[in-house]
PDB file of N, CA and C in Angstrom:
ATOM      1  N   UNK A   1      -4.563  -6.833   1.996  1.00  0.00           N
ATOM      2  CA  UNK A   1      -4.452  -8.205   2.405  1.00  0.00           C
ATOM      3  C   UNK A   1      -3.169  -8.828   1.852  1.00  0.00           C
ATOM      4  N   UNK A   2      -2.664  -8.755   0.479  1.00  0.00           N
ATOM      5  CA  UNK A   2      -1.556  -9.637   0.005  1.00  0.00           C
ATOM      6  C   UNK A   2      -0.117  -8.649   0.743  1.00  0.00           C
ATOM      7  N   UNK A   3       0.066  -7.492   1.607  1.00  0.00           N
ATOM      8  CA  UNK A   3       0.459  -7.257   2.144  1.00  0.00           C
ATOM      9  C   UNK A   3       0.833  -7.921   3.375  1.00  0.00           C
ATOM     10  N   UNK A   4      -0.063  -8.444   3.644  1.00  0.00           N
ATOM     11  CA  UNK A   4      -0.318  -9.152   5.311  1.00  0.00           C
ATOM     12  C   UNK A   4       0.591 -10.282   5.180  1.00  0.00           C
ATOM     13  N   UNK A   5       0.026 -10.856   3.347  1.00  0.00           N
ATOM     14  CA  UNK A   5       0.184 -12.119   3.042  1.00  0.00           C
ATOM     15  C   UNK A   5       2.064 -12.309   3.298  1.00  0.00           C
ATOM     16  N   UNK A   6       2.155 -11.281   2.061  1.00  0.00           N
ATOM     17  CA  UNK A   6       3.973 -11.093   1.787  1.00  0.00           C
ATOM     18  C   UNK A   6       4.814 -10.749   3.236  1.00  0.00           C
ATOM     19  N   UNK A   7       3.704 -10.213   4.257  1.00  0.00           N
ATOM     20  CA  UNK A   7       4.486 -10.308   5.710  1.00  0.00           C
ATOM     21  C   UNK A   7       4.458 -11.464   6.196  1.00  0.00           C
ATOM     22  N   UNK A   8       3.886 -12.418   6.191  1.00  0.00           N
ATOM     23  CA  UNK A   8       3.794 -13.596   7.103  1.00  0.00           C
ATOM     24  C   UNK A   8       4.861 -14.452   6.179  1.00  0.00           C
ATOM     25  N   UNK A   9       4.515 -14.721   4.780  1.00  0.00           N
ATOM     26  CA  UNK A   9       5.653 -15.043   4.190  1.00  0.00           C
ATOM     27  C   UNK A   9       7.085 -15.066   4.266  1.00  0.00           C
ATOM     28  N   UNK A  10       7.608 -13.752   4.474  1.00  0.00           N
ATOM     29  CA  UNK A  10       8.711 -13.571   5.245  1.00  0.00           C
ATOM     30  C   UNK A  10       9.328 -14.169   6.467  1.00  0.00           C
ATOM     31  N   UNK A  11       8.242 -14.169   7.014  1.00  0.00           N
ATOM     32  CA  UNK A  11       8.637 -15.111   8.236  1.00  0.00           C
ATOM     33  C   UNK A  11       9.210 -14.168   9.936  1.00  0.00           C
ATOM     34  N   UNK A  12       9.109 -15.073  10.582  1.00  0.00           N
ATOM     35  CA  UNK A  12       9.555 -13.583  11.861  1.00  0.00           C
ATOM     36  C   UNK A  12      11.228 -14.699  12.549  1.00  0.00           C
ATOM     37  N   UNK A  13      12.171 -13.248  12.430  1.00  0.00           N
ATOM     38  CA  UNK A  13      13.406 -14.098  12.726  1.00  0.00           C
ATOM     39  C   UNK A  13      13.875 -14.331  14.225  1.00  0.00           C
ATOM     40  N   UNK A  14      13.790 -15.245  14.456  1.00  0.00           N
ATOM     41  CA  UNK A  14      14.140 -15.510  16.056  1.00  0.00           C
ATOM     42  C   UNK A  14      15.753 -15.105  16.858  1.00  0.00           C
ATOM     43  N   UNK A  15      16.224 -14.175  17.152  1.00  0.00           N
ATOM     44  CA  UNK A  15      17.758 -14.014  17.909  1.00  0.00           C
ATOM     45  C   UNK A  15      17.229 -13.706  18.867  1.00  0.00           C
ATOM     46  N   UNK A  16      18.766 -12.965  19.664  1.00  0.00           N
ATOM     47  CA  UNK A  16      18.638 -12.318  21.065  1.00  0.00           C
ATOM     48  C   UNK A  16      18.432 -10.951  20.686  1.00  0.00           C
ATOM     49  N   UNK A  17      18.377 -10.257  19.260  1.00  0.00           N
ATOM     50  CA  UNK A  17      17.843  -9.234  18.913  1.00  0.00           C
ATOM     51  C   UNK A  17      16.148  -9.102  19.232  1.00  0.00           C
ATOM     52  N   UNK A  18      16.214 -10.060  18.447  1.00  0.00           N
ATOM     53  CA  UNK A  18      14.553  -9.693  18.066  1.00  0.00           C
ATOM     54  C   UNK A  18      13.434  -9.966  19.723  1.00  0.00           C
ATOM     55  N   UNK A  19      14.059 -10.848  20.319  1.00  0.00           N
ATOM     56  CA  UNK A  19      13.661 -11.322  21.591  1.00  0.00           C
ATOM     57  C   UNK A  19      13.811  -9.625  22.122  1.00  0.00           C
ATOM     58  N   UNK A  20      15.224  -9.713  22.094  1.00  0.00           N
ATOM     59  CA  UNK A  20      14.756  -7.687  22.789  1.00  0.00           C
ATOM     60  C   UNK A  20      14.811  -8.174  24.585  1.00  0.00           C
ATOM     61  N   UNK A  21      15.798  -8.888  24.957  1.00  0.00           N
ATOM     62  CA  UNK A  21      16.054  -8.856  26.588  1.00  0.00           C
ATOM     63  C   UNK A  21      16.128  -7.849  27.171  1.00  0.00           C
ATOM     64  N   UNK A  22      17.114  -6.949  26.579  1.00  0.00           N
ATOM     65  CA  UNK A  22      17.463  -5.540  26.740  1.00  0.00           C
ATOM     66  C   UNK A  22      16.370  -4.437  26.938  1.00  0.00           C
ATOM     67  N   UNK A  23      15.467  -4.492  26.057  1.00  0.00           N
ATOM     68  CA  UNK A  23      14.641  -3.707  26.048  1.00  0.00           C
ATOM     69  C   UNK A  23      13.441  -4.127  27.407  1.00  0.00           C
ATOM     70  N   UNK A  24      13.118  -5.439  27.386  1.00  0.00           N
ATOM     71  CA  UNK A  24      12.285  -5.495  28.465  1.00  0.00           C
ATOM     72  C   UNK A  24      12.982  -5.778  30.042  1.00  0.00           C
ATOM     73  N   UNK A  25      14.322  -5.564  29.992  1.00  0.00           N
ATOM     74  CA  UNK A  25      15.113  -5.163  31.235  1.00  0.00           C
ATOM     75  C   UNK A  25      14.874  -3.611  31.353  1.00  0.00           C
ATOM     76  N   UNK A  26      14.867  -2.815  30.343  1.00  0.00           N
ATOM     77  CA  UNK A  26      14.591  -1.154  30.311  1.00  0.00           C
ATOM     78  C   UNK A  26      13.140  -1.112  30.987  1.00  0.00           C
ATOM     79  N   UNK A  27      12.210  -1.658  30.230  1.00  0.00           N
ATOM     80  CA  UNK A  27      10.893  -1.395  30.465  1.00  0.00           C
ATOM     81  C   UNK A  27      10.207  -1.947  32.352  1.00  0.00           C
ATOM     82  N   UNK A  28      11.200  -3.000  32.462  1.00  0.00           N
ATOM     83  CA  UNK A  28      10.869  -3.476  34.061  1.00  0.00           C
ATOM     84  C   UNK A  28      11.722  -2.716  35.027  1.00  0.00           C
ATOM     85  N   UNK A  29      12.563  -2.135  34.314  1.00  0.00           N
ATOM     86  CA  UNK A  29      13.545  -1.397  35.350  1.00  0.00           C
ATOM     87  C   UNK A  29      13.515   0.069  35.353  1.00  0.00           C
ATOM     88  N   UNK A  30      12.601   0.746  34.253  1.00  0.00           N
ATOM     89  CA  UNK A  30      12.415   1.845  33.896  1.00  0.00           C
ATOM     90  C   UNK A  30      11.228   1.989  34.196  1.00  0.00           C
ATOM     91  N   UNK A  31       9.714   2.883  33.041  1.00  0.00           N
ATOM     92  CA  UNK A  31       8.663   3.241  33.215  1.00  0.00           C
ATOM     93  C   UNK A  31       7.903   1.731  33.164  1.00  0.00           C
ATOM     94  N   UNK A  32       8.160   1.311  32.677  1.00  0.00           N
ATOM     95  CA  UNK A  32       6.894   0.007  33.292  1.00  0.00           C
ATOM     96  C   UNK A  32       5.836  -0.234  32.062  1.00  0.00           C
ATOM     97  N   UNK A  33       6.552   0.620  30.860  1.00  0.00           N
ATOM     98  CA  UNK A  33       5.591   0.228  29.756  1.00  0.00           C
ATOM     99  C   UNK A  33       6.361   0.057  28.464  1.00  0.00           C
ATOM    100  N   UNK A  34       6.357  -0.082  27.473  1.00  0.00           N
ATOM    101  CA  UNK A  34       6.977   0.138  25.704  1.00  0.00           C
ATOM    102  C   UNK A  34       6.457   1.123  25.460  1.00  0.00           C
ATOM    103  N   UNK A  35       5.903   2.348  25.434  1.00  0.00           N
ATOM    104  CA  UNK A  35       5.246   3.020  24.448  1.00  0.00           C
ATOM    105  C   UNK A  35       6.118   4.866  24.841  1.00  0.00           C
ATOM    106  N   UNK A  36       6.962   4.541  25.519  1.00  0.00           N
ATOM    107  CA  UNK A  36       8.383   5.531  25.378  1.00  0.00           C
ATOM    108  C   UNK A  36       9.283   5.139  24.888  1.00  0.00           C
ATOM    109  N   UNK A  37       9.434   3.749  24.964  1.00  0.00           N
ATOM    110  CA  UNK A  37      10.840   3.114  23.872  1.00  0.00           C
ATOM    111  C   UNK A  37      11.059   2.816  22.961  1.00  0.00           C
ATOM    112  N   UNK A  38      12.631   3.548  22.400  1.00  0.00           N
ATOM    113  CA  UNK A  38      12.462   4.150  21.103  1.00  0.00           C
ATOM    114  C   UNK A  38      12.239   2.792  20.192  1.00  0.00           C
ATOM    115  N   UNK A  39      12.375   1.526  20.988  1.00  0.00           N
ATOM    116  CA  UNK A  39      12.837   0.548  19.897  1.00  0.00           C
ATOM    117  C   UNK A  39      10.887   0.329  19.445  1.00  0.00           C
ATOM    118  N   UNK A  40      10.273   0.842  20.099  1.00  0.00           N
ATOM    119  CA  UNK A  40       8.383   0.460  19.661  1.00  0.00           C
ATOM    120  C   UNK A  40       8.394   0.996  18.532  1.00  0.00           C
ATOM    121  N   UNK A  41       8.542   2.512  18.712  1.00  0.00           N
ATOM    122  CA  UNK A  41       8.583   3.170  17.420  1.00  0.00           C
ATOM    123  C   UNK A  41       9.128   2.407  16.290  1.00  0.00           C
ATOM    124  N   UNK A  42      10.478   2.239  16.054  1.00  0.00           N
ATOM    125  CA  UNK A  42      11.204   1.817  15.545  1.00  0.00           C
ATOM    126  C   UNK A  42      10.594   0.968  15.399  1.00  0.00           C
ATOM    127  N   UNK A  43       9.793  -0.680  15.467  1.00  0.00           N
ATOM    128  CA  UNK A  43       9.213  -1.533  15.002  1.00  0.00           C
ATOM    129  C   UNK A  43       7.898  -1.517  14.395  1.00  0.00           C
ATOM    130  N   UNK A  44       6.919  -0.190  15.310  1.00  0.00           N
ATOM    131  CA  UNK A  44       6.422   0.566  14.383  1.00  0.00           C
ATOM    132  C   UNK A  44       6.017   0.832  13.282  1.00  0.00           C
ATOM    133  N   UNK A  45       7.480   1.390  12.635  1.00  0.00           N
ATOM    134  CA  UNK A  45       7.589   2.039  11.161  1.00  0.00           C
ATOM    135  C   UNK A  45       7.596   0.738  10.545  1.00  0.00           C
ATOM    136  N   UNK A  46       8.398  -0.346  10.733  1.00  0.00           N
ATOM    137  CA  UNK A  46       9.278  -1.506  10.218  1.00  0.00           C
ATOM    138  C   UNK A  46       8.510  -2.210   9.903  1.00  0.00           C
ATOM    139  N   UNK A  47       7.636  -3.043  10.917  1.00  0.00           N
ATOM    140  CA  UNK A  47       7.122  -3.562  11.140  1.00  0.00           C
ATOM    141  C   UNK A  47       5.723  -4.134  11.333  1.00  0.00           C
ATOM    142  N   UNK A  48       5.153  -3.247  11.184  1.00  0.00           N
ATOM    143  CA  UNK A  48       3.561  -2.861  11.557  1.00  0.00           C
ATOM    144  C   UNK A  48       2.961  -2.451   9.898  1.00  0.00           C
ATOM    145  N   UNK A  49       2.028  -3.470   9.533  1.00  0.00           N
ATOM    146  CA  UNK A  49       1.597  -2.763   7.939  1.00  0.00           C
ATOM    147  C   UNK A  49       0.352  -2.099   8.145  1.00  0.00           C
ATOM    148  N   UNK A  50       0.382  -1.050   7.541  1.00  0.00           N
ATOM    149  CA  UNK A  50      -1.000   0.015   7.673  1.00  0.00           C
ATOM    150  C   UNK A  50      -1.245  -0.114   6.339  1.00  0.00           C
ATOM    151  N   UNK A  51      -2.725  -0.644   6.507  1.00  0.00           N
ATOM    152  CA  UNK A  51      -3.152  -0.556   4.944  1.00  0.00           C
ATOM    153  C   UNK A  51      -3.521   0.407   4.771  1.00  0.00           C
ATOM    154  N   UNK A  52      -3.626   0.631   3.060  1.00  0.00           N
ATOM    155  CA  UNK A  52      -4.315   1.803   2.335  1.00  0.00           C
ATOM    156  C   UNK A  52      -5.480   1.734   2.521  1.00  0.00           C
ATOM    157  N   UNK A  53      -6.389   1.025   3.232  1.00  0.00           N
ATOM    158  CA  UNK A  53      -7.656   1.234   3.133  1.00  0.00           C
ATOM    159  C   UNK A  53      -8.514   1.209   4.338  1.00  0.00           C
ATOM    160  N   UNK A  54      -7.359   0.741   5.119  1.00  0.00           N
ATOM    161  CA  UNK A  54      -8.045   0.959   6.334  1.00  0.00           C
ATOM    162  C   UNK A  54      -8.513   1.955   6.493  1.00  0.00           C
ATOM    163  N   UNK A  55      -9.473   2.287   7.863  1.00  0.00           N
ATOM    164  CA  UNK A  55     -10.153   3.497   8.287  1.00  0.00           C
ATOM    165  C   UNK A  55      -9.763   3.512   9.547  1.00  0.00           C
ATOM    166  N   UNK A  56      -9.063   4.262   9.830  1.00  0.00           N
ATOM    167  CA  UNK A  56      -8.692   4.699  11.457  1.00  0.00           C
ATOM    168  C   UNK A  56      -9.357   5.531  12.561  1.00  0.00           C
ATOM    169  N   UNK A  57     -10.253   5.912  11.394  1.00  0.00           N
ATOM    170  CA  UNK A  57     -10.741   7.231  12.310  1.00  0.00           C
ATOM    171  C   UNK A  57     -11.833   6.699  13.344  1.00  0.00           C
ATOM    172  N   UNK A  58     -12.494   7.154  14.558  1.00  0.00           N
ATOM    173  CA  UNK A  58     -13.537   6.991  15.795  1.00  0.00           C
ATOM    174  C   UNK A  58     -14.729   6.809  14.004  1.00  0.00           C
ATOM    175  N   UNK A  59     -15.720   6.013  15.201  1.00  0.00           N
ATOM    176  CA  UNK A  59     -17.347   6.303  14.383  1.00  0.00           C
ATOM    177  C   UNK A  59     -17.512   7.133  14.127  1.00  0.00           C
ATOM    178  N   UNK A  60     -17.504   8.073  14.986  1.00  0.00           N
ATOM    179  CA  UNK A  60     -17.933   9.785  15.158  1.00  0.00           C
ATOM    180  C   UNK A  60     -17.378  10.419  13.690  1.00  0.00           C
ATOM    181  N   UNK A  61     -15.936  10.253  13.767  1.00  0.00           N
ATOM    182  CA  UNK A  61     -15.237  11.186  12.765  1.00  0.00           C
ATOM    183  C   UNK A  61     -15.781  10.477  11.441  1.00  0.00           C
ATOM    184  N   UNK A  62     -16.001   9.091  11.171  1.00  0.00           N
ATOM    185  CA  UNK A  62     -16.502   8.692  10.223  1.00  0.00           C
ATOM    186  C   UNK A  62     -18.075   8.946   9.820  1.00  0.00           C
ATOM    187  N   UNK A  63     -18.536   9.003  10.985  1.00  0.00           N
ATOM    188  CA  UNK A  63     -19.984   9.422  10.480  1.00  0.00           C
ATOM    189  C   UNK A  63     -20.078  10.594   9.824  1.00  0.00           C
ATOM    190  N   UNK A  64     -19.591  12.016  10.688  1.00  0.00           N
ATOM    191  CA  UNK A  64     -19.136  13.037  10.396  1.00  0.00           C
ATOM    192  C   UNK A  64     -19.024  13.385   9.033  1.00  0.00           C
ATOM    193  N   UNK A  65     -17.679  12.283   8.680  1.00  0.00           N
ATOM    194  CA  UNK A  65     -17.006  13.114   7.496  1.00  0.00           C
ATOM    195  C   UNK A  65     -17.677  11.885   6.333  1.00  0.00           C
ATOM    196  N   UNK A  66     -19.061  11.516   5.725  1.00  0.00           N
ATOM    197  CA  UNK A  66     -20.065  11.015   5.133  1.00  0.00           C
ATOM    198  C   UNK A  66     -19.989   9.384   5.279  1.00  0.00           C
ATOM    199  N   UNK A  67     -19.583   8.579   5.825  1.00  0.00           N
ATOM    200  CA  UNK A  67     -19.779   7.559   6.197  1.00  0.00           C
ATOM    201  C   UNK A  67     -19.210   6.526   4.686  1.00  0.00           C
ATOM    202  N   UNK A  68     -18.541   6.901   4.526  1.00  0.00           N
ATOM    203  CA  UNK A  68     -17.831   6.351   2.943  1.00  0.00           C
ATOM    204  C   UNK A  68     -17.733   4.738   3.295  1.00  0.00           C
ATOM    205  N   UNK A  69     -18.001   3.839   2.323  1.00  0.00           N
ATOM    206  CA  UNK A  69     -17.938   2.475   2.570  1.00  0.00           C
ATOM    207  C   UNK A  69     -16.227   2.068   2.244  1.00  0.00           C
ATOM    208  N   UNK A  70     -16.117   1.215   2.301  1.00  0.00           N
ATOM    209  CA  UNK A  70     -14.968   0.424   1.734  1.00  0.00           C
ATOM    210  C   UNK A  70     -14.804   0.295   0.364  1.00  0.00           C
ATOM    211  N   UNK A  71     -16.064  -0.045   0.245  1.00  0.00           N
ATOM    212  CA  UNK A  71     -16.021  -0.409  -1.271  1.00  0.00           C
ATOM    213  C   UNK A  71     -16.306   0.779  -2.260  1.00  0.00           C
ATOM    214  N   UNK A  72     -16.505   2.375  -1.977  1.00  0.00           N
ATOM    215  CA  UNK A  72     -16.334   3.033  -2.147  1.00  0.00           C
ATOM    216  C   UNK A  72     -14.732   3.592  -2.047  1.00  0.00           C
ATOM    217  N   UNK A  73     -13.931   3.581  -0.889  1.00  0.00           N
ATOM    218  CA  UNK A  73     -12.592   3.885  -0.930  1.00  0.00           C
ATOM    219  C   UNK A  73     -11.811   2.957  -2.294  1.00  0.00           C
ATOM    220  N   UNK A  74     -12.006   1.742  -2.074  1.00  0.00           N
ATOM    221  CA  UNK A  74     -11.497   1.194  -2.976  1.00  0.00           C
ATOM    222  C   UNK A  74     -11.933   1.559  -4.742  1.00  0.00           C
ATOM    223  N   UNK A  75     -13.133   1.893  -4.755  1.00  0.00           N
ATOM    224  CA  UNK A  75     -13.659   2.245  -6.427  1.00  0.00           C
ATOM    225  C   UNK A  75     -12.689   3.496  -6.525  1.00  0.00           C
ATOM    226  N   UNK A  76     -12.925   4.477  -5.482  1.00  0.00           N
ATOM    227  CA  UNK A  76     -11.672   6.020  -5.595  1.00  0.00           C
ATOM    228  C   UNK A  76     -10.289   5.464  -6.340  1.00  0.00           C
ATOM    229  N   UNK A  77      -9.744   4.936  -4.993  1.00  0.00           N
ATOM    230  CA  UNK A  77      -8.415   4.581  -5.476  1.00  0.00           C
ATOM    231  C   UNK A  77      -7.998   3.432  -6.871  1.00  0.00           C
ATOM    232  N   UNK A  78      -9.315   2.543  -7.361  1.00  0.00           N
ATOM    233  CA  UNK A  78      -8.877   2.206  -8.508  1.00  0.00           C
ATOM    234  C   UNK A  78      -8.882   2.764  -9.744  1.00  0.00           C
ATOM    235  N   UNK A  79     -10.327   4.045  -9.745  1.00  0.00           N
ATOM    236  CA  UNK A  79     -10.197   5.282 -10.720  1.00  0.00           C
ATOM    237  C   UNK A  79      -8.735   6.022 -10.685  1.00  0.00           C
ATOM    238  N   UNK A  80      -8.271   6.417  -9.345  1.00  0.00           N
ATOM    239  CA  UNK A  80      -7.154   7.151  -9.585  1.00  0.00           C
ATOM    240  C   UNK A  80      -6.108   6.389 -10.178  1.00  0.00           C
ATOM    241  N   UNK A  81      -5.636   4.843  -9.956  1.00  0.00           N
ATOM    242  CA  UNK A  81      -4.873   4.106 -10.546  1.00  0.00           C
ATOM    243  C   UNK A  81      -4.999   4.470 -12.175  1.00  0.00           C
ATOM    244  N   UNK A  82      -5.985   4.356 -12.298  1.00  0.00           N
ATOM    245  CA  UNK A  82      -6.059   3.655 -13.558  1.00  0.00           C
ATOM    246  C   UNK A  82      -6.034   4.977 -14.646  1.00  0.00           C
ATOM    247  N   UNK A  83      -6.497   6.511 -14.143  1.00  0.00           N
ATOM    248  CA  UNK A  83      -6.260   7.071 -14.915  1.00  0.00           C
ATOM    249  C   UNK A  83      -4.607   7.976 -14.654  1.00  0.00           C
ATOM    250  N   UNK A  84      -3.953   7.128 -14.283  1.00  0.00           N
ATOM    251  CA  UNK A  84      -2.704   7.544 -14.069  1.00  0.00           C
ATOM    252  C   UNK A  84      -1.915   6.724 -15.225  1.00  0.00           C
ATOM    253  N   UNK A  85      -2.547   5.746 -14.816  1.00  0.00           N
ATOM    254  CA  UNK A  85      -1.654   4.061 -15.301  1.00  0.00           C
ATOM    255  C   UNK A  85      -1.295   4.392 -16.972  1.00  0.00           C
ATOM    256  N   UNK A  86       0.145   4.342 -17.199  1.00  0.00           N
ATOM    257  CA  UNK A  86       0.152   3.733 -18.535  1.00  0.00           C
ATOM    258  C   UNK A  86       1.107   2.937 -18.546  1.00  0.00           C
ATOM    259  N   UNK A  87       0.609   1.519 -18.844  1.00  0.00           N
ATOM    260  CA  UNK A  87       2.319   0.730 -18.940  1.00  0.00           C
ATOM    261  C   UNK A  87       3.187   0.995 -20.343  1.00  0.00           C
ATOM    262  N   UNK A  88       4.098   1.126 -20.335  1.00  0.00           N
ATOM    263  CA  UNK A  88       5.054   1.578 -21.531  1.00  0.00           C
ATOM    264  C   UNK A  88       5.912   0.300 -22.155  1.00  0.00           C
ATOM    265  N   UNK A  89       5.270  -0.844 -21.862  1.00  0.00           N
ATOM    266  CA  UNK A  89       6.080  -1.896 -22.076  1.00  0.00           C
ATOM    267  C   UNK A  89       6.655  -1.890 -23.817  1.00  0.00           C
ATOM    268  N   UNK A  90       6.353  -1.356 -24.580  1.00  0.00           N
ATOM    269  CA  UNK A  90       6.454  -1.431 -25.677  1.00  0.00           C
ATOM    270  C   UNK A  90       7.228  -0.173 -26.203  1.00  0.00           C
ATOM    271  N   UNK A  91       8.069  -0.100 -27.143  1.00  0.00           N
ATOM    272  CA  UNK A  91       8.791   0.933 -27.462  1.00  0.00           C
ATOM    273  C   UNK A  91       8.013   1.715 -28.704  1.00  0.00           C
ATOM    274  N   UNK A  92       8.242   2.907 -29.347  1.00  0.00           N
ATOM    275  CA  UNK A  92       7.597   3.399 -30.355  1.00  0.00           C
ATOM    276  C   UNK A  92       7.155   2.609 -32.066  1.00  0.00           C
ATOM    277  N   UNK A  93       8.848   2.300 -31.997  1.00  0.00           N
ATOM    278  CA  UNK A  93       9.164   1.578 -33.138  1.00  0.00           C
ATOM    279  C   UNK A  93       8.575  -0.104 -33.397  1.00  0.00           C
ATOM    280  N   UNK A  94       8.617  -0.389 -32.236  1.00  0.00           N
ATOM    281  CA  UNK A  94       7.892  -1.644 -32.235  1.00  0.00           C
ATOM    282  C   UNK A  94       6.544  -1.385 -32.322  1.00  0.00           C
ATOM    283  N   UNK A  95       5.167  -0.330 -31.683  1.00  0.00           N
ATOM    284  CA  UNK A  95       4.713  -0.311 -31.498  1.00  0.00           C
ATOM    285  C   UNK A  95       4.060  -0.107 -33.223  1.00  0.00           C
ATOM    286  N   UNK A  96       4.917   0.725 -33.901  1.00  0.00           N
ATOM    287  CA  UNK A  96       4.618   0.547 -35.259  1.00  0.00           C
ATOM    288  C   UNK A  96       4.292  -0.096 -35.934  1.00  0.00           C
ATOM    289  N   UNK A  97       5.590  -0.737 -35.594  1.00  0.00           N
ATOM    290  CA  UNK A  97       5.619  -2.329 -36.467  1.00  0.00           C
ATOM    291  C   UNK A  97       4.333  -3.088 -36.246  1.00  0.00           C
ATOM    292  N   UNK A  98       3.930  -3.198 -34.870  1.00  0.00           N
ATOM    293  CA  UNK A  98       3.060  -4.013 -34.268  1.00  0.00           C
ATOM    294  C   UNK A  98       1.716  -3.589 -35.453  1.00  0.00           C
ATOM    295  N   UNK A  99       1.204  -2.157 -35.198  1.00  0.00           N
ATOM    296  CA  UNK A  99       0.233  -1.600 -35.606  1.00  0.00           C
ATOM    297  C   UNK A  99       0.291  -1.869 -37.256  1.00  0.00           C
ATOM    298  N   UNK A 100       1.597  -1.914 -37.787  1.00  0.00           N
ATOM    299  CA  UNK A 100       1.505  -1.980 -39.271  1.00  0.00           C
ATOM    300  C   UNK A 100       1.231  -3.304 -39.627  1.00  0.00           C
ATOM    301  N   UNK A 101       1.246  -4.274 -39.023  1.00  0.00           N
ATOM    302  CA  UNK A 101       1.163  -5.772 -39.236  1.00  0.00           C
ATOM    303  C   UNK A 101      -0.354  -6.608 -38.847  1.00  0.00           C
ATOM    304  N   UNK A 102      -1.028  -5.566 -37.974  1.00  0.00           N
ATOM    305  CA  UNK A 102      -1.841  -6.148 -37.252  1.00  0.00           C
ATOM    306  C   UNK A 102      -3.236  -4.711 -37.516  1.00  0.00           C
ATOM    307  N   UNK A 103      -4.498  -5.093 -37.345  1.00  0.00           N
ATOM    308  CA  UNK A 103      -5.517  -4.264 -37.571  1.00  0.00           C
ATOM    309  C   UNK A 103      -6.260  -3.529 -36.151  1.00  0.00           C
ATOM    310  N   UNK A 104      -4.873  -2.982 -35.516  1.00  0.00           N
ATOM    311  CA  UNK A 104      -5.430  -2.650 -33.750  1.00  0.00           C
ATOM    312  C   UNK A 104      -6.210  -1.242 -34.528  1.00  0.00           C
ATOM    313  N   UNK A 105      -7.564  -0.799 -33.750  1.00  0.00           N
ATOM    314  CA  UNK A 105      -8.253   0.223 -33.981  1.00  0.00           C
ATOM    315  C   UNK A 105      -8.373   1.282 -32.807  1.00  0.00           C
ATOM    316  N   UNK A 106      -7.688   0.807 -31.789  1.00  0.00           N
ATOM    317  CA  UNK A 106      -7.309   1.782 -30.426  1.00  0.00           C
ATOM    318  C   UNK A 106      -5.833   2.515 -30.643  1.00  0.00           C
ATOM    319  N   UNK A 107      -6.186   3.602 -30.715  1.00  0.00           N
ATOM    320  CA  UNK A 107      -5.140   4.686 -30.943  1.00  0.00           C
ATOM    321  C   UNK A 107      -3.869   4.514 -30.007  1.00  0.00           C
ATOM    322  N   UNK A 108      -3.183   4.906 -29.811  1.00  0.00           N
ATOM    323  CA  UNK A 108      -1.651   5.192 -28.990  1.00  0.00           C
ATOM    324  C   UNK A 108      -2.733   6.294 -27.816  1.00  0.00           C
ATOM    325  N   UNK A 109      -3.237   7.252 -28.495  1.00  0.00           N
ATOM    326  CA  UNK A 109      -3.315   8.367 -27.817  1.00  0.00           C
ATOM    327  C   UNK A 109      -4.719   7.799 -26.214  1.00  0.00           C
ATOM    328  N   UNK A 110      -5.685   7.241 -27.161  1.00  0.00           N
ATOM    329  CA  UNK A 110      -6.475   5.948 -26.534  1.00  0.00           C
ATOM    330  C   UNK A 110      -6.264   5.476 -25.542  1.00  0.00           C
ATOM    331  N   UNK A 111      -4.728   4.906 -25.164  1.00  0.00           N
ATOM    332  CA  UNK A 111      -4.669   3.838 -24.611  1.00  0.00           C
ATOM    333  C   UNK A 111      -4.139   4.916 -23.311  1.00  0.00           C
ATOM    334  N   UNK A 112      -3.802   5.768 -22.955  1.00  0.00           N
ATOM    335  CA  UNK A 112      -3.154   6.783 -22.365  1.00  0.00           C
ATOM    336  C   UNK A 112      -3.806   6.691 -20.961  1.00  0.00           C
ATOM    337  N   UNK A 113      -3.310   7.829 -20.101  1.00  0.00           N
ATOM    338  CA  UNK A 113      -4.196   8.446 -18.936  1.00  0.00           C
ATOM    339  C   UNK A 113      -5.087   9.216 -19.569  1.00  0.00           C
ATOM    340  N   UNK A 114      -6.515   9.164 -18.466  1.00  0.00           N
ATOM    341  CA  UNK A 114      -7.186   9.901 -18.874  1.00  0.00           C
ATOM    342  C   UNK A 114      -8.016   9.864 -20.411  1.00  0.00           C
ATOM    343  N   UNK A 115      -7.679   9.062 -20.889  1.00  0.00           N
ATOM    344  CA  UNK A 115      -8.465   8.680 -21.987  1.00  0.00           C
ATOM    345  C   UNK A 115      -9.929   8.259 -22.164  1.00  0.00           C
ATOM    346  N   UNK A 116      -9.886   7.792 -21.042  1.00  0.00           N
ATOM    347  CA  UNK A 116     -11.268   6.955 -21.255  1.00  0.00           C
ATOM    348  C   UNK A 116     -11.546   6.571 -19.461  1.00  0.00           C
ATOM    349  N   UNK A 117     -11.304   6.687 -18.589  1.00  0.00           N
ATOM    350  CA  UNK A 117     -10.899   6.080 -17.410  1.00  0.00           C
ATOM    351  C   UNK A 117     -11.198   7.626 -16.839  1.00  0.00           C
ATOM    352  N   UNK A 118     -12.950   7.685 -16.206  1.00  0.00           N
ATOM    353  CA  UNK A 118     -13.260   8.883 -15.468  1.00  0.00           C
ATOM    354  C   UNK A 118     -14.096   8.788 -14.733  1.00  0.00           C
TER     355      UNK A 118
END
């Protein structure tokens, strides 16, 4: 969704590009559709946001292949985040310092991938 969001945000730019005269002179004077012209594709890739979570597949293939919820795809992909995730915002030496000044009881090694996050 904040994908969608940061697209609309952007805004859509109005020329004689984006209008695309050219292209729908091709398409009325040619096959009679967009979906051979290269410029679809091309907006396509650009243009078109495919979420990570969508499900594309027919019912069928979804029933098929166990009927996984959403909110299941999403629990997957935040386990995999998270046992990937380490932010490194902090350098060693500081991290020392930090630890020598302060009574943190979560290890360095702790805070890692895979630590705790399964």
């Amino acid at each position: 969704m904040s994908g969608n969001i940061l697209r609309l945000v952007k805004g859509i730019e109005v020329n004689d590009e984006s209008l695309s005269y050219n292209v729908i002179n091709d398409v009325v004077y040619g096959d009679g559709h967009y979906l051979k012209h290269p410029q679809t594709i091309e907006l396509m890739e650009t243009e078109f946001l495919y979420p990570d979570l969508a499900d594309r597949r027919t019912t069928q293939e979804w029933e098929d292949q166990g009927k996984q919820s959403i909110y299941d795809l999403a629990h997957e992909k935040l386990n995999g985040m998270m046992k990937n995730y380490y932010p490194n915002y902090i350098d060693s030496k500081t991290d020392e310092k930090i630890r020598s000044n302060f009574p943190i009881k979560l290890s360095k090694d702790r805070m890692k991938p895979n630590s705790h996050w399964k």
